[in-house]
Protein backbone atom coordinates (compact mmCIF):
# COMPACT_ATOMS: atom_id res chain seq x y z
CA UNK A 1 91.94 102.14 94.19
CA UNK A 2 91.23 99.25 91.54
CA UNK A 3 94.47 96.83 90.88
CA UNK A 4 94.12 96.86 87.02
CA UNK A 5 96.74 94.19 86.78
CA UNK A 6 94.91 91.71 88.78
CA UNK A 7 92.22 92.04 86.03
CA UNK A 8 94.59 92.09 83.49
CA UNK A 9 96.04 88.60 84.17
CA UNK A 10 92.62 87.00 84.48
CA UNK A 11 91.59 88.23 81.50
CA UNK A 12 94.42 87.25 79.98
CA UNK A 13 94.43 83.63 81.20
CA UNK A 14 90.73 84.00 80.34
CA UNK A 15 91.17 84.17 77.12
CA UNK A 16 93.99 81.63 76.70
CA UNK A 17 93.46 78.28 74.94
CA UNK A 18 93.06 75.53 77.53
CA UNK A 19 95.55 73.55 75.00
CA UNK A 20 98.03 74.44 72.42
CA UNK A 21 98.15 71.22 70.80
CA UNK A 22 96.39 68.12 70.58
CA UNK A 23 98.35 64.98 70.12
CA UNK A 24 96.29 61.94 68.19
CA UNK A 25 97.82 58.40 67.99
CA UNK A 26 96.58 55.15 68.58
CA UNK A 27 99.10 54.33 72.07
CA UNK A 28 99.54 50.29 71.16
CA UNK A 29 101.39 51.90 67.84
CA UNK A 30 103.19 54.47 69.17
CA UNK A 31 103.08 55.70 73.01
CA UNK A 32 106.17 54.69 74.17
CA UNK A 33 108.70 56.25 74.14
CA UNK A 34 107.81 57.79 70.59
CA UNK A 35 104.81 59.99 71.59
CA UNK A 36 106.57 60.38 75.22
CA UNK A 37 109.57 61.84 73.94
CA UNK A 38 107.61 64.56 71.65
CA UNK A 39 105.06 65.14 74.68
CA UNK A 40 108.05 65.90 77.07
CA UNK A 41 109.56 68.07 74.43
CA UNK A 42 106.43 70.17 73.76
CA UNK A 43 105.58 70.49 77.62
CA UNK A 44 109.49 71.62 78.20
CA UNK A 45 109.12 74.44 75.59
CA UNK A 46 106.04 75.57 77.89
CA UNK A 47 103.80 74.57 75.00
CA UNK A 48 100.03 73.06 76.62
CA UNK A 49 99.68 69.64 75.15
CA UNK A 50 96.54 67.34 75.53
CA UNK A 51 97.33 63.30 75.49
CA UNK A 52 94.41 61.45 76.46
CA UNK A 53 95.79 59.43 78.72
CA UNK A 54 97.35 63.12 80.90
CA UNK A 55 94.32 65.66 79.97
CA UNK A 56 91.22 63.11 81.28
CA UNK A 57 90.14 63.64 84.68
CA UNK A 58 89.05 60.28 86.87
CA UNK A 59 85.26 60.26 86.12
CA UNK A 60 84.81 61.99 82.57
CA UNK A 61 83.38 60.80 80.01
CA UNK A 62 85.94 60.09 77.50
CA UNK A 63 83.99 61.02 74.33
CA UNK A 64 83.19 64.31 75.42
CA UNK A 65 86.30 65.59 76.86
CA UNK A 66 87.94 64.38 74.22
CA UNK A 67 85.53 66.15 71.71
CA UNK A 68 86.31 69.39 74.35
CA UNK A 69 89.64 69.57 74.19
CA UNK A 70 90.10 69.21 70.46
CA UNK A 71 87.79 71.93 70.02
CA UNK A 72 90.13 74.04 72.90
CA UNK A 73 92.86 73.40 71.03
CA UNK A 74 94.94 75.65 68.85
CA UNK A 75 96.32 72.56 66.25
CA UNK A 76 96.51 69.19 66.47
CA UNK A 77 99.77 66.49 65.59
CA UNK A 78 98.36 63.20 64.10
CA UNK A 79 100.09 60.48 64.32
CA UNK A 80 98.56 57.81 61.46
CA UNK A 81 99.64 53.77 62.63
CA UNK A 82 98.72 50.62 61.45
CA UNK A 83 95.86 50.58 64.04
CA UNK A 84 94.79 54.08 64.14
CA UNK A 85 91.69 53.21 61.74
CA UNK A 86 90.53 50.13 63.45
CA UNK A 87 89.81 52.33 66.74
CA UNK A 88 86.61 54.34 66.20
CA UNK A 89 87.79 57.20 68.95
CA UNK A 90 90.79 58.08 66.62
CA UNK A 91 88.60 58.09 63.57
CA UNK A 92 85.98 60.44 65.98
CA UNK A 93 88.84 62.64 66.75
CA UNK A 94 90.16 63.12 63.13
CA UNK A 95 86.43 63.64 62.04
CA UNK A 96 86.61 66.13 64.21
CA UNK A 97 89.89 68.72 63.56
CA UNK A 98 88.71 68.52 60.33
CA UNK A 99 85.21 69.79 61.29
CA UNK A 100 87.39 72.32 63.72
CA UNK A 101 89.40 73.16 60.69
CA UNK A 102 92.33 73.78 63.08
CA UNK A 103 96.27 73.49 62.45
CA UNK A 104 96.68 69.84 62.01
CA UNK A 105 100.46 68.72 61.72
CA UNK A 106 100.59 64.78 60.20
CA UNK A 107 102.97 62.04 60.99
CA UNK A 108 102.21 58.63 59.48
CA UNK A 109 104.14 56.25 61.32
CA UNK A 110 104.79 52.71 59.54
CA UNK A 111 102.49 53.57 56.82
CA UNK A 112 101.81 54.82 53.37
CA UNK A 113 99.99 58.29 52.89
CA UNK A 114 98.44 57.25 49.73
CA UNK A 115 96.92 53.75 51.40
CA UNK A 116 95.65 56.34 54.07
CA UNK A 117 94.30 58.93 51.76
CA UNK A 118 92.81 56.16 49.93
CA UNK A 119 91.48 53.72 52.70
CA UNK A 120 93.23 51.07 50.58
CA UNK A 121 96.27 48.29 51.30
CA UNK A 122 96.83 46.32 54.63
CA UNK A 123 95.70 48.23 57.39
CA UNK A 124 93.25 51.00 55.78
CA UNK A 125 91.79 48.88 52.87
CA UNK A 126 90.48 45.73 55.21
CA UNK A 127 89.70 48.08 58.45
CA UNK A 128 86.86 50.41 56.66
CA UNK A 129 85.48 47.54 55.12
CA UNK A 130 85.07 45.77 58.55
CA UNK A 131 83.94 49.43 59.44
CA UNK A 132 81.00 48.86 57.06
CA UNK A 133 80.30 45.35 57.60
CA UNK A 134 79.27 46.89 60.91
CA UNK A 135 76.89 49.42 59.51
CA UNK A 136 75.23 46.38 57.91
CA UNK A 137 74.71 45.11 61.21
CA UNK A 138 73.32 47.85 62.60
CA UNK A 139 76.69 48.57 65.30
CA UNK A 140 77.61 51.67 63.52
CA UNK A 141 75.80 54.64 61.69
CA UNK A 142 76.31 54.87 57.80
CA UNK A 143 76.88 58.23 58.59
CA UNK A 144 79.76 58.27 60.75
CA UNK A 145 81.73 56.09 58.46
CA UNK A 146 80.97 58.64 55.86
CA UNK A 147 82.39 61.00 57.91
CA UNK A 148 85.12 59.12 58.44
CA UNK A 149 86.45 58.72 55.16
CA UNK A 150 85.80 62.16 54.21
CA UNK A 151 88.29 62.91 57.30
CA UNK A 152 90.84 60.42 55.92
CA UNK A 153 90.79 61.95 52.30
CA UNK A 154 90.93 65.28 53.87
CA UNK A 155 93.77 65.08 56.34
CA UNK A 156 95.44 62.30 53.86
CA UNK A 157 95.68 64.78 51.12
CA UNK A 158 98.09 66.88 53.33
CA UNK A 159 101.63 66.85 53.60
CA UNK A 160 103.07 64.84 56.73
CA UNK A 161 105.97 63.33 57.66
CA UNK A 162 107.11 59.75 57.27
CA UNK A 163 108.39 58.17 60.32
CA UNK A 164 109.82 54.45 59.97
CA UNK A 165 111.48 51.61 62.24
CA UNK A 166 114.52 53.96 62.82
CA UNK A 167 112.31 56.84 64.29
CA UNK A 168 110.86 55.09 67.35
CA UNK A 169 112.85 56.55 70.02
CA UNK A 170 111.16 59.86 68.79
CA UNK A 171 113.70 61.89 68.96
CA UNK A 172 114.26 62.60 64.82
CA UNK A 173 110.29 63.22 65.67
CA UNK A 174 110.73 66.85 68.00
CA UNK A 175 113.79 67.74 65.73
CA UNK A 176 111.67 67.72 62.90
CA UNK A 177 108.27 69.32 64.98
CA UNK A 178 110.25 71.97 66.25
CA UNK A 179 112.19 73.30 62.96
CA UNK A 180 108.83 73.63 61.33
């Protein structure tokens, strides 16, 4: 006789998301203990979370698995820094949850929304336009930047919380993740 729970629970785990949640953040902003703190939180609630530097396996390619897993995922937390836009991968990855169209939960760390939104002041303004000095030179496809401000509108235009000097320890970060 067939054991129809043994094919129950594979088909259950088949069809289970390799990741609940995605976490996106540029590490020299905000890895420690910040992003630690909410990863350790997430994990102890038995919620999947990918960090790039924990769901990577010695050998892949970093683009690709990275591209994977947000597609695997069920949402995504963002984390906008300072240096989030100077680092192509993290413009990549917002370019695309918002071609996934997934859950995406914002934090903007240090920053203002509106200079995000708006690729304008300090760290948003002088970044894309070093972005497209680039495409001048032929080191980066007019297209992508495109792409990457239409990401930046998009996910700037939602609500998100605003984390400041007081928040690193991350802690005010899971309270206000997990009261959602």
């Amino acid at each position: 006789m067939e054991d129809h729970n043994d094919n129950a629970i594979s088909s259950s785990e088949a069809s289970r998301p390799p990741w609940h949640v995605f976490l996106s953040f540029r590490g020299e902003d905000t890895c420690y203990p910040f992003i630690n703190n909410l990863y350790t939180s997430l994990h102890n609630k038995g919620i999947r979370a990918f960090r790039d530097d924990n769901g990577l396996c010695r050998g892949d390619e970093i683009a690709q698995t990275l591209l994977d897993a947000i597609e695997e995922s069920v949402a995504s937390i963002v984390f906008i820094s300072q240096n989030y836009v100077p680092s192509r991968w993290c413009l990549e990855e917002l370019s695309k949850k918002c071609e996934c169209k997934r859950l995406t939960l914002l934090g903007f760390y240090q920053v203002d929304p509106s200079d995000f939104r708006k690729q304008r002041g300090p760290f948003f303004g002088k970044h894309f336009r070093e972005h497209e000095e680039k495409v001048i030179e032929k080191k980066i496809e007019k297209e992508k930047v495109k792409k990457w401000r239409e990401a930046m509108e998009t996910a700037g235009g939602k609500v998100g919380y605003i984390f400041q000097d007081r928040d690193k320890d991350g802690n005010c970060i899971n309270m206000r993740f997990f009261y959602l």
